[in-house]
C-alpha atoms as a PDB file:
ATOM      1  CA  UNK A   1      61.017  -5.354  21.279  1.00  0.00           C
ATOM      2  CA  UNK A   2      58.361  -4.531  24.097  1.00  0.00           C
ATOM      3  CA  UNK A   3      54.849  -3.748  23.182  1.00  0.00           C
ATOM      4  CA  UNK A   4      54.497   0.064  23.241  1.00  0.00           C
ATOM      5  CA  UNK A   5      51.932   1.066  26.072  1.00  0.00           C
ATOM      6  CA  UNK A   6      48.754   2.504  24.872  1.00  0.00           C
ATOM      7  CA  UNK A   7      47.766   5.375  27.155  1.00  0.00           C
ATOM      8  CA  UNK A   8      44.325   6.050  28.504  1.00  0.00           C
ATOM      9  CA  UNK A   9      44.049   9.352  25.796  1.00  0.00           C
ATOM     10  CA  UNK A  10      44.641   6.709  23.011  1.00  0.00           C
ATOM     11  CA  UNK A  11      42.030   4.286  24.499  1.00  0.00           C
ATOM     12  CA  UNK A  12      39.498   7.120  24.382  1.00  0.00           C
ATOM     13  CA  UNK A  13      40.115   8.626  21.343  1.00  0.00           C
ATOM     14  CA  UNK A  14      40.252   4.930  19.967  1.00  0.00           C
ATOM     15  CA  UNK A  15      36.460   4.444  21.663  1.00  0.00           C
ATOM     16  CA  UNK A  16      35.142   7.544  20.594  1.00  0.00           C
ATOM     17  CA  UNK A  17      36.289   6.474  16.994  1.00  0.00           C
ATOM     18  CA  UNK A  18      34.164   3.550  17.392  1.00  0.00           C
ATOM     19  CA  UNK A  19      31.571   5.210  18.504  1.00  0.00           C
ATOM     20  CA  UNK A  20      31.678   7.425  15.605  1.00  0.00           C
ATOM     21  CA  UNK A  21      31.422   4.902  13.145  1.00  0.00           C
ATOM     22  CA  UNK A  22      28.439   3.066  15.091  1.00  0.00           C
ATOM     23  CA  UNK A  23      26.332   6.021  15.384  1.00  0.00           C
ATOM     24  CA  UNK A  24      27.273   6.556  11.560  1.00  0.00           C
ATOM     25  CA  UNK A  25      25.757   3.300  11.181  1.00  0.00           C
ATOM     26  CA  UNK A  26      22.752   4.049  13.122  1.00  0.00           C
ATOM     27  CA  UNK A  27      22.244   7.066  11.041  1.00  0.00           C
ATOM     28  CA  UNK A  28      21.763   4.619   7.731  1.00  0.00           C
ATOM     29  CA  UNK A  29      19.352   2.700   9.561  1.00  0.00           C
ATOM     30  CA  UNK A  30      17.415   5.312  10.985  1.00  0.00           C
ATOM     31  CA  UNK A  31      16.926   6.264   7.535  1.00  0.00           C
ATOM     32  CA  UNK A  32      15.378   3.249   6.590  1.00  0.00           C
ATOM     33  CA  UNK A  33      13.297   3.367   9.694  1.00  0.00           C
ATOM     34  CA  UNK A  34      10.347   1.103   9.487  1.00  0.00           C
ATOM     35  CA  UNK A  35       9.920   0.595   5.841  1.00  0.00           C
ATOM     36  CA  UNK A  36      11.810  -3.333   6.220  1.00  0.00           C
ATOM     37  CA  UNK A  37       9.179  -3.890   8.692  1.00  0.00           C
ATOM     38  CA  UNK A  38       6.165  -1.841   6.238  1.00  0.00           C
ATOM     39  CA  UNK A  39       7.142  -3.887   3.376  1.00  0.00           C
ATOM     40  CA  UNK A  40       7.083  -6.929   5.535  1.00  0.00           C
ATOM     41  CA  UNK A  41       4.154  -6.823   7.019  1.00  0.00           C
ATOM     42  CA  UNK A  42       2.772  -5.684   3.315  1.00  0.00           C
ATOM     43  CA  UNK A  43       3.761  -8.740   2.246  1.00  0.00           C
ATOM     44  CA  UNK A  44       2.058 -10.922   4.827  1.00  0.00           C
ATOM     45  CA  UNK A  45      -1.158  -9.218   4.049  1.00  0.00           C
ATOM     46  CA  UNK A  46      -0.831  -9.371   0.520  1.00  0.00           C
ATOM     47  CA  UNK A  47      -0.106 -13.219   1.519  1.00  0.00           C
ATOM     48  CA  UNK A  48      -3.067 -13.382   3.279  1.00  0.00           C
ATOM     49  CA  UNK A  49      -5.215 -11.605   0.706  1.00  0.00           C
ATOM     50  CA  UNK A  50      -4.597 -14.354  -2.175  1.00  0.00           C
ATOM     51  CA  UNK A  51      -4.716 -17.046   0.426  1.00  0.00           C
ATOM     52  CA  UNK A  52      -8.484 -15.883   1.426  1.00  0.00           C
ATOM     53  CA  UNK A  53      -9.166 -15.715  -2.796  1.00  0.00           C
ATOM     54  CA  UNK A  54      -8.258 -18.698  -2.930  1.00  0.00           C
ATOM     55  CA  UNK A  55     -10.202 -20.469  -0.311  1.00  0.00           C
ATOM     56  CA  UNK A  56     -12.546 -18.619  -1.818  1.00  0.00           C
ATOM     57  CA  UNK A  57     -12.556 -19.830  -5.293  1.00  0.00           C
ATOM     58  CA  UNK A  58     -12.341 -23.196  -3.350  1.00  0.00           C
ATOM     59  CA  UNK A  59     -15.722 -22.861  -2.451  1.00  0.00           C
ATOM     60  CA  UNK A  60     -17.643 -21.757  -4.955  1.00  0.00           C
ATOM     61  CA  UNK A  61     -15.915 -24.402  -6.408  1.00  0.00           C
ATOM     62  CA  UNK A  62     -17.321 -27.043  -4.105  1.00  0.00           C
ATOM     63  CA  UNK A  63     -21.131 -24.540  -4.357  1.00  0.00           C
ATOM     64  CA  UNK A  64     -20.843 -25.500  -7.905  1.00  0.00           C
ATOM     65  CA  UNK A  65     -20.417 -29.231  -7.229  1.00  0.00           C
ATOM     66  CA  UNK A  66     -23.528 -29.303  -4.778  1.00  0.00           C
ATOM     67  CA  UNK A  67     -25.846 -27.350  -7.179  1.00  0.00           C
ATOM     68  CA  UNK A  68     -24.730 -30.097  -9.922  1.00  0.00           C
ATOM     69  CA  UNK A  69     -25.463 -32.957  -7.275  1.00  0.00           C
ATOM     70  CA  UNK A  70     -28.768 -31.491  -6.515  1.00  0.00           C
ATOM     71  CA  UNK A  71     -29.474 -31.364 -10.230  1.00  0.00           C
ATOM     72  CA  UNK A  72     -28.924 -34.672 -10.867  1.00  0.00           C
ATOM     73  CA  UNK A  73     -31.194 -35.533  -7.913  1.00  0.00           C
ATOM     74  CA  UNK A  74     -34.007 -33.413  -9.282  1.00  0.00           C
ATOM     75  CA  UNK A  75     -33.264 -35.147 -12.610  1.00  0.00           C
ATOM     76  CA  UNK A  76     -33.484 -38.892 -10.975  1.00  0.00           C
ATOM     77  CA  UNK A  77     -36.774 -38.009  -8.708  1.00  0.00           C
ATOM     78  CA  UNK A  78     -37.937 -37.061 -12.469  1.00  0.00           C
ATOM     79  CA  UNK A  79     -37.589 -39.947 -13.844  1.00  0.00           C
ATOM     80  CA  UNK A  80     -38.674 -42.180 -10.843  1.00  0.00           C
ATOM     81  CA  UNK A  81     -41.890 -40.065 -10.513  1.00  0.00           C
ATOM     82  CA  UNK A  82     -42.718 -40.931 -14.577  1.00  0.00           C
ATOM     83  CA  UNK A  83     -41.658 -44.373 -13.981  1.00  0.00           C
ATOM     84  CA  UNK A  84     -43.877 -44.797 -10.728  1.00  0.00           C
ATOM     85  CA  UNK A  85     -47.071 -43.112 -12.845  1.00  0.00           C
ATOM     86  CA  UNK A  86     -46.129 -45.459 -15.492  1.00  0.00           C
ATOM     87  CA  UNK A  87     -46.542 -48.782 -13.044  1.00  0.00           C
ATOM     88  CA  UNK A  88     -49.643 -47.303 -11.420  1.00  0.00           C
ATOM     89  CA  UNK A  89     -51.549 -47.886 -14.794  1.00  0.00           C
ATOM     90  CA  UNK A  90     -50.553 -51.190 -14.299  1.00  0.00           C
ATOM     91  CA  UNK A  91     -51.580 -51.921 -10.262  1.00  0.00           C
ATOM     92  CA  UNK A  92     -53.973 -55.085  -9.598  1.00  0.00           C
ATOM     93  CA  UNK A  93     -55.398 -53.394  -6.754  1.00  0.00           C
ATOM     94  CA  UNK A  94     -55.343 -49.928  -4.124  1.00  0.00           C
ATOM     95  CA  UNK A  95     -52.284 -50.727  -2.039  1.00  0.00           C
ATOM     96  CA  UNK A  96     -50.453 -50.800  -5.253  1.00  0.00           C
ATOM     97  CA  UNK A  97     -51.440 -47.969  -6.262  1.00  0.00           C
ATOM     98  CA  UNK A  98     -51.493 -45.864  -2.722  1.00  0.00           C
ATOM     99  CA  UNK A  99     -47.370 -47.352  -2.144  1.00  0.00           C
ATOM    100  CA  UNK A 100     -46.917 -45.728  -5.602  1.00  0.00           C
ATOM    101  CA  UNK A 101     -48.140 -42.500  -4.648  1.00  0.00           C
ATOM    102  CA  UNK A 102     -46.728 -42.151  -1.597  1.00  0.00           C
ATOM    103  CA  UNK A 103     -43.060 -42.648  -3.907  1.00  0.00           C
ATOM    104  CA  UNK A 104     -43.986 -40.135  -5.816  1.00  0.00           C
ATOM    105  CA  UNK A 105     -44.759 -38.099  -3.141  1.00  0.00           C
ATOM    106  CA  UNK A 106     -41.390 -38.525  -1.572  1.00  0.00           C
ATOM    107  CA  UNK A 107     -39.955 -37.731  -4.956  1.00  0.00           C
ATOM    108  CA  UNK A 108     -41.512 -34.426  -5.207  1.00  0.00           C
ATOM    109  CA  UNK A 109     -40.631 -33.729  -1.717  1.00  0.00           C
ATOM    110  CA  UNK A 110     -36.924 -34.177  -2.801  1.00  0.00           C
ATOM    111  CA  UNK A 111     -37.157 -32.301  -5.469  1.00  0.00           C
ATOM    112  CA  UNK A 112     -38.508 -29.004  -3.568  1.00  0.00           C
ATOM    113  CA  UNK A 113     -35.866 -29.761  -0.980  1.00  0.00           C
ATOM    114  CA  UNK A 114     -32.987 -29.897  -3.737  1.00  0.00           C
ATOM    115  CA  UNK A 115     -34.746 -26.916  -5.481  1.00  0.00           C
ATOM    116  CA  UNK A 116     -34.369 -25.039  -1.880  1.00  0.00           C
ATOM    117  CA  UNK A 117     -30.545 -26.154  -1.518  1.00  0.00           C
ATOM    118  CA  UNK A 118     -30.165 -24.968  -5.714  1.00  0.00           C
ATOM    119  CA  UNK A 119     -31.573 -21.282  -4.805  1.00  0.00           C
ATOM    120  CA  UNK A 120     -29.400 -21.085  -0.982  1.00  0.00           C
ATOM    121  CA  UNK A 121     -26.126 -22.422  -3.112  1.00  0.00           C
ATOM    122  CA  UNK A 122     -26.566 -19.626  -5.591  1.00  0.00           C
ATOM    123  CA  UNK A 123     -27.496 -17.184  -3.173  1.00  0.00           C
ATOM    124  CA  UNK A 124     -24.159 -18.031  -1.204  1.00  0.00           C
ATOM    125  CA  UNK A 125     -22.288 -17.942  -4.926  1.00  0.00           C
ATOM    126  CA  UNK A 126     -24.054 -13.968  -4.870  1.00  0.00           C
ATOM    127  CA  UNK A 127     -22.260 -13.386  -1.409  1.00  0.00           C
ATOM    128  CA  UNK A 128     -18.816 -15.123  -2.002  1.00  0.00           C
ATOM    129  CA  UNK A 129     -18.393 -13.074  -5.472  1.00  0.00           C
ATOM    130  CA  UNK A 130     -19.325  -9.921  -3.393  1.00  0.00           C
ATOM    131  CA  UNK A 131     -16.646 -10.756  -1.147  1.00  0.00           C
ATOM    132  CA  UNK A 132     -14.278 -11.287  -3.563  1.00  0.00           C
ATOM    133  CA  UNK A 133     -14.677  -8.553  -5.460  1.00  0.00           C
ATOM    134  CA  UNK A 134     -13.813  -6.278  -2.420  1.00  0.00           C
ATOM    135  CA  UNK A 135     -10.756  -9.073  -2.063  1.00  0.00           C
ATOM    136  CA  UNK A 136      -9.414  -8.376  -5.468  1.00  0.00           C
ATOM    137  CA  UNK A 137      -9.466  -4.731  -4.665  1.00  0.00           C
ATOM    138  CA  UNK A 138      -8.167  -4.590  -1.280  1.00  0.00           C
ATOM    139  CA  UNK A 139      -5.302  -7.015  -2.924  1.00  0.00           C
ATOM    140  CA  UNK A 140      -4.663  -4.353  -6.157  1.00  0.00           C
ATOM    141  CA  UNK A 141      -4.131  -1.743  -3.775  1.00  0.00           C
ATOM    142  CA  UNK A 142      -2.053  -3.409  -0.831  1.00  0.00           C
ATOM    143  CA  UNK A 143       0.165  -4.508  -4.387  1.00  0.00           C
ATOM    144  CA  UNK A 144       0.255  -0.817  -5.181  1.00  0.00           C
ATOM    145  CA  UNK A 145       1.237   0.325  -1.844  1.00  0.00           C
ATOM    146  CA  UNK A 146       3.270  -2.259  -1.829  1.00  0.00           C
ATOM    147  CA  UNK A 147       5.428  -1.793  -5.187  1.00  0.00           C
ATOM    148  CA  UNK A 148       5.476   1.545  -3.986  1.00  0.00           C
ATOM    149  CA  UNK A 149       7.133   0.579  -0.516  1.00  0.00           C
ATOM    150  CA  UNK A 150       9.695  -1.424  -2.119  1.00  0.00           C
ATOM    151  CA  UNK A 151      10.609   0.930  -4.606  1.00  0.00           C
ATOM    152  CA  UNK A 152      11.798   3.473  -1.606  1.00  0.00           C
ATOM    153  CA  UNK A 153      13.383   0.663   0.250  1.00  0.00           C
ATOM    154  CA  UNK A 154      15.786  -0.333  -2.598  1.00  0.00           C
ATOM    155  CA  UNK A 155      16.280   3.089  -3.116  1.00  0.00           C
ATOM    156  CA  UNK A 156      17.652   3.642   0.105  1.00  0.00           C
ATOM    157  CA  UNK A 157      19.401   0.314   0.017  1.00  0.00           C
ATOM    158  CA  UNK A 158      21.435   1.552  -3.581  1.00  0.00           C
ATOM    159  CA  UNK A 159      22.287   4.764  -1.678  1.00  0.00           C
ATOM    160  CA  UNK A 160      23.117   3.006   1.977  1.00  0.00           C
ATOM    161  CA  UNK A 161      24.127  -0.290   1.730  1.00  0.00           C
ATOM    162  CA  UNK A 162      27.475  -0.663   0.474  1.00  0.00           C
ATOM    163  CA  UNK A 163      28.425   2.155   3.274  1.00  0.00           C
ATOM    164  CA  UNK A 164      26.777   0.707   5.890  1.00  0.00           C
ATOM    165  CA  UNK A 165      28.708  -2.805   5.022  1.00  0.00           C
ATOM    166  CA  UNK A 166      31.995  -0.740   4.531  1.00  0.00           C
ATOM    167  CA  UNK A 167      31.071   0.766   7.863  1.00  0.00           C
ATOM    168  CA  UNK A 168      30.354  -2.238   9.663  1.00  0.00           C
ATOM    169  CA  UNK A 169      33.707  -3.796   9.191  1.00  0.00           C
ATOM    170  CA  UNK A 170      35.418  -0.830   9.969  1.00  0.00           C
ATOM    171  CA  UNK A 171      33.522  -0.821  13.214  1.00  0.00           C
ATOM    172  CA  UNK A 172      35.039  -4.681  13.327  1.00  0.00           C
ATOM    173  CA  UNK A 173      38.246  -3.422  13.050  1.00  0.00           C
ATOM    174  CA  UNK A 174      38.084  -0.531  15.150  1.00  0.00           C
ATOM    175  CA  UNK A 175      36.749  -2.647  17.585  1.00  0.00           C
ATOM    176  CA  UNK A 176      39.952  -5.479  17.331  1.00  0.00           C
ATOM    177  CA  UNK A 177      42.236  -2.618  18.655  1.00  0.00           C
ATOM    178  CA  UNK A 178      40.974  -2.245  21.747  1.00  0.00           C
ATOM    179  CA  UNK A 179      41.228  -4.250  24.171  1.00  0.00           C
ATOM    180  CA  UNK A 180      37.914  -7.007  25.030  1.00  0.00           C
ATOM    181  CA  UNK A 181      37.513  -5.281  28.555  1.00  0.00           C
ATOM    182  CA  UNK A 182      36.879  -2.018  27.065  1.00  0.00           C
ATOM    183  CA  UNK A 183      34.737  -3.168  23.922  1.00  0.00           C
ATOM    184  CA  UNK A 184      32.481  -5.173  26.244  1.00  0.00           C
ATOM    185  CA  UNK A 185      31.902  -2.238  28.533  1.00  0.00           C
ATOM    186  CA  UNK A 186      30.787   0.094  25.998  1.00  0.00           C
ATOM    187  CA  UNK A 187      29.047  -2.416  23.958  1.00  0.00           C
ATOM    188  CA  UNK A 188      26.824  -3.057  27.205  1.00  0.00           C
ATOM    189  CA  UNK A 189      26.278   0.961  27.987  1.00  0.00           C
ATOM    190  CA  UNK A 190      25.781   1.578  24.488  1.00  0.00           C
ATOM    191  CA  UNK A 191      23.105  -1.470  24.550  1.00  0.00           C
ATOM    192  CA  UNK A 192      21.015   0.417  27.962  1.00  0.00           C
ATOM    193  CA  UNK A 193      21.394   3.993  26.821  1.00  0.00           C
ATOM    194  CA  UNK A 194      19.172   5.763  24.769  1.00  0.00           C
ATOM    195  CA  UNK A 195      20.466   6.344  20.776  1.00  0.00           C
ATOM    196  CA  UNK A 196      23.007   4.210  21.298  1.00  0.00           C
ATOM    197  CA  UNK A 197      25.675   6.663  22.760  1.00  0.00           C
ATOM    198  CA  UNK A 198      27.835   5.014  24.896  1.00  0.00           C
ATOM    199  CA  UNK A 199      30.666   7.804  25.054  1.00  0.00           C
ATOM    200  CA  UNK A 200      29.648  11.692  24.999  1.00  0.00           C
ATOM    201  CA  UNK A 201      31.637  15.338  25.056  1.00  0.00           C
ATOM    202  CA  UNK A 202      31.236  17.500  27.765  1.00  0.00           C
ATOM    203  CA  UNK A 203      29.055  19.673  26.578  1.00  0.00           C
ATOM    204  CA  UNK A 204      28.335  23.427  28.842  1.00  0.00           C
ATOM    205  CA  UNK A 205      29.003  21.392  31.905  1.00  0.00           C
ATOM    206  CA  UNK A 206      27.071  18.764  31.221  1.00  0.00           C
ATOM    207  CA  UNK A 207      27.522  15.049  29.897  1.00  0.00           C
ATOM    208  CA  UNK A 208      26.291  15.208  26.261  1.00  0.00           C
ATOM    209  CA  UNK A 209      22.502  15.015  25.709  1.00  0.00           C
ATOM    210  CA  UNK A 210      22.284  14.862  29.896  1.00  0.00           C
ATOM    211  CA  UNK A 211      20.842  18.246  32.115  1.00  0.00           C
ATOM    212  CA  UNK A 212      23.299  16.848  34.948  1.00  0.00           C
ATOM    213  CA  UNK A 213      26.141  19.573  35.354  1.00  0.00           C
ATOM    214  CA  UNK A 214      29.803  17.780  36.077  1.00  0.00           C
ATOM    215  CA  UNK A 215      31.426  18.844  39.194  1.00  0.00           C
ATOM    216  CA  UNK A 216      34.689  21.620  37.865  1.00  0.00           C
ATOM    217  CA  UNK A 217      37.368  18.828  40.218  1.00  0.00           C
ATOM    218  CA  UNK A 218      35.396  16.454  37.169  1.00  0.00           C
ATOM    219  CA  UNK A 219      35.702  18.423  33.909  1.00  0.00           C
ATOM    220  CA  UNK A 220      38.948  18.740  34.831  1.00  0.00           C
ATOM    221  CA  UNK A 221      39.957  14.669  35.420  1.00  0.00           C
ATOM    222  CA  UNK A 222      38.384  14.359  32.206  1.00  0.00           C
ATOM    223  CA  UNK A 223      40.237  16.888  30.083  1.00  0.00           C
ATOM    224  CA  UNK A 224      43.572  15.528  31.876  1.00  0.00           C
ATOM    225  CA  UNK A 225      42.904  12.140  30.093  1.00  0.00           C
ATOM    226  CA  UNK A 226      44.274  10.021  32.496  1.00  0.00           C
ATOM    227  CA  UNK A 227      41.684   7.916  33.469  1.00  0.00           C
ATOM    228  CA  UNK A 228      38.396   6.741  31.861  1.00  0.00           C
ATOM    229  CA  UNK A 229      35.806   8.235  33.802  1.00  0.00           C
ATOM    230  CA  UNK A 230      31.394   7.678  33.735  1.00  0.00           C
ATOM    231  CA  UNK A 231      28.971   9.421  34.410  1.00  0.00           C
ATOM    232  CA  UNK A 232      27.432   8.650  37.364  1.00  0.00           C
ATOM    233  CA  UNK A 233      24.089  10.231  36.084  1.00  0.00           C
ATOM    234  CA  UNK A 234      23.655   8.390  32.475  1.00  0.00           C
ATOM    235  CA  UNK A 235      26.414   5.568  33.065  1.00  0.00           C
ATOM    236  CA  UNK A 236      28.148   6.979  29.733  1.00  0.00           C
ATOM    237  CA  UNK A 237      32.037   7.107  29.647  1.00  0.00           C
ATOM    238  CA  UNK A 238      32.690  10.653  29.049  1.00  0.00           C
ATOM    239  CA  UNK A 239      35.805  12.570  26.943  1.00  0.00           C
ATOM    240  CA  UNK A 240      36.099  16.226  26.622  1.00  0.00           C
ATOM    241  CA  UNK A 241      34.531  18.220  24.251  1.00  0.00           C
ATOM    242  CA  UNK A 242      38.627  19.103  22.190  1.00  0.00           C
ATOM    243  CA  UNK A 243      39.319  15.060  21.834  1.00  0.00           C
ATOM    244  CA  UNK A 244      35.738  14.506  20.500  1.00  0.00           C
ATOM    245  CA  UNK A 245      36.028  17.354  18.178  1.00  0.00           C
ATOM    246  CA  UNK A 246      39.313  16.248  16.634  1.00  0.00           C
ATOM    247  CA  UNK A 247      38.056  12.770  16.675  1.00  0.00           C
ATOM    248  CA  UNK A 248      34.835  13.857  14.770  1.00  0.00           C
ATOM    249  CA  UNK A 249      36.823  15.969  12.209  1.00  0.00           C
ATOM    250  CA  UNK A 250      39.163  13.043  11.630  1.00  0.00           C
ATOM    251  CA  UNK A 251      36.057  10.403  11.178  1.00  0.00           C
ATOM    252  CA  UNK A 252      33.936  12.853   8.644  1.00  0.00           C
ATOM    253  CA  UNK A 253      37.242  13.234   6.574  1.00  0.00           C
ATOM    254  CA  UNK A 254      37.191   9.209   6.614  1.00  0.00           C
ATOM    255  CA  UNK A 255      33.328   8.994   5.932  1.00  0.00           C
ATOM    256  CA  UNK A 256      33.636  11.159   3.004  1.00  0.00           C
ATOM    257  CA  UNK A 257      35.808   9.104   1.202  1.00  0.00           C
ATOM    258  CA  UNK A 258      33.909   5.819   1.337  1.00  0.00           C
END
């Protein structure tokens, strides 16, 4: 048996039903909007807030360490300035005593200069705790916001996202029963047009969302459904405003059952 013919009204109707369902689509997303992109970006800050606590915690860590060194220092240059007193008592002569001193000297000298580093390490430890103190609550309320964020996204997601999938394969299969030419043509227009509307009504005169009135000889080629006809304005295939009104009340019956 020969493959029945599909007219030109049958490709139109058949596009406009696919354009239904996409804009459908584009509805579901739109009500998402940016939240995906809020909570993402949410996330990488949050990321970024515990990565900064941690470096940190890192180094007051490594503060901690050099006010422990420095201790110990000041403890040694103790105990070498009470050993060199305790040899002085027992020099044979002045240069003896004098390369003693000097020792004990240099001791002292490292133990003000430790003492210095001890009070700058502790006046850094002041700083760093300031800093993450203001951390820890920029990072509690980038969690709230973001808890809060996510909560409205997977709202949206219970309430969209079976639809939208049950949408997107009817657009799939819409889509297989037209022929490639066609699909290609208003995937591209619907791709470099703005919200996505690749095929519009006539509506008063005028292409659908356009100001650009269609010549009568036009309106007239398009409500004969013969041949596909664009707009040479907005590059959109157009249909008259009956076949896109039947094709809309037969879609919203569909959408309302799934």
């Amino acid at each position: 048996m020969a493959k029945k013919e599909v007219t030109v009204e049958e490709k139109l109707r058949a596009l406009y039903d696919l354009q239904l369902i996409d804009s459908r689509i584009d509805e579901i997303r739109n009500v998402r909007g940016e939240l995906p992109l809020e909570v993402e970006d949410l996330e990488d800050e949050v990321a970024g807030l515990n990565t900064r606590l941690d470096k940190l915690k890192k180094d007051l860590s490594e503060i901690d360490e050099g006010i422990k060194t420095k201790k110990n220092l000041i403890e040694e240059a103790k105990t070498l300035i009470k050993k060199y007193a305790e040899q002085q008592k027992n020099v044979r002569n002045n240069r003896e005593y004098n390369s003693l001193t000097k020792e004990m000297e240099f001791q002292e000298l490292e133990i003000q200069l430790a003492e210095k580093h001890i009070k700058e390490f502790k006046a850094q430890i002041v700083h760093k705790n300031e800093i993450i103190d203001q951390t820890k609550k920029r990072l509690s309320e980038r969690n709230t916001h973001l808890d809060h964020k996510k909560g409205e996204l997977d709202e949206i997601l219970a309430e969209t996202e079976k639809e939208e999938q049950v949408l997107m394969q009817k657009s799939e299969d819409f889509g297989s029963n037209i022929e490639e030419r066609l699909v290609k043509a208003y995937k591209r227009i619907r791709k470099n047009v703005k919200n996505g509307l690749a095929i519009v009504p006539i509506e008063r005169g005028a292409s659908g969302g356009s100001f650009f009135t269609i010549p009568p000889q036009v309106q007239m080629e398009i409500a004969s459904r013969k041949k596909i006809i664009i707009d040479e304005h907005s590059g959109r295939i157009l249909v008259d405003k009956e076949l896109a009104q039947e094709e809309k009340d037969k879609m919203m019956s569909m959408f309302s059952k799934l």
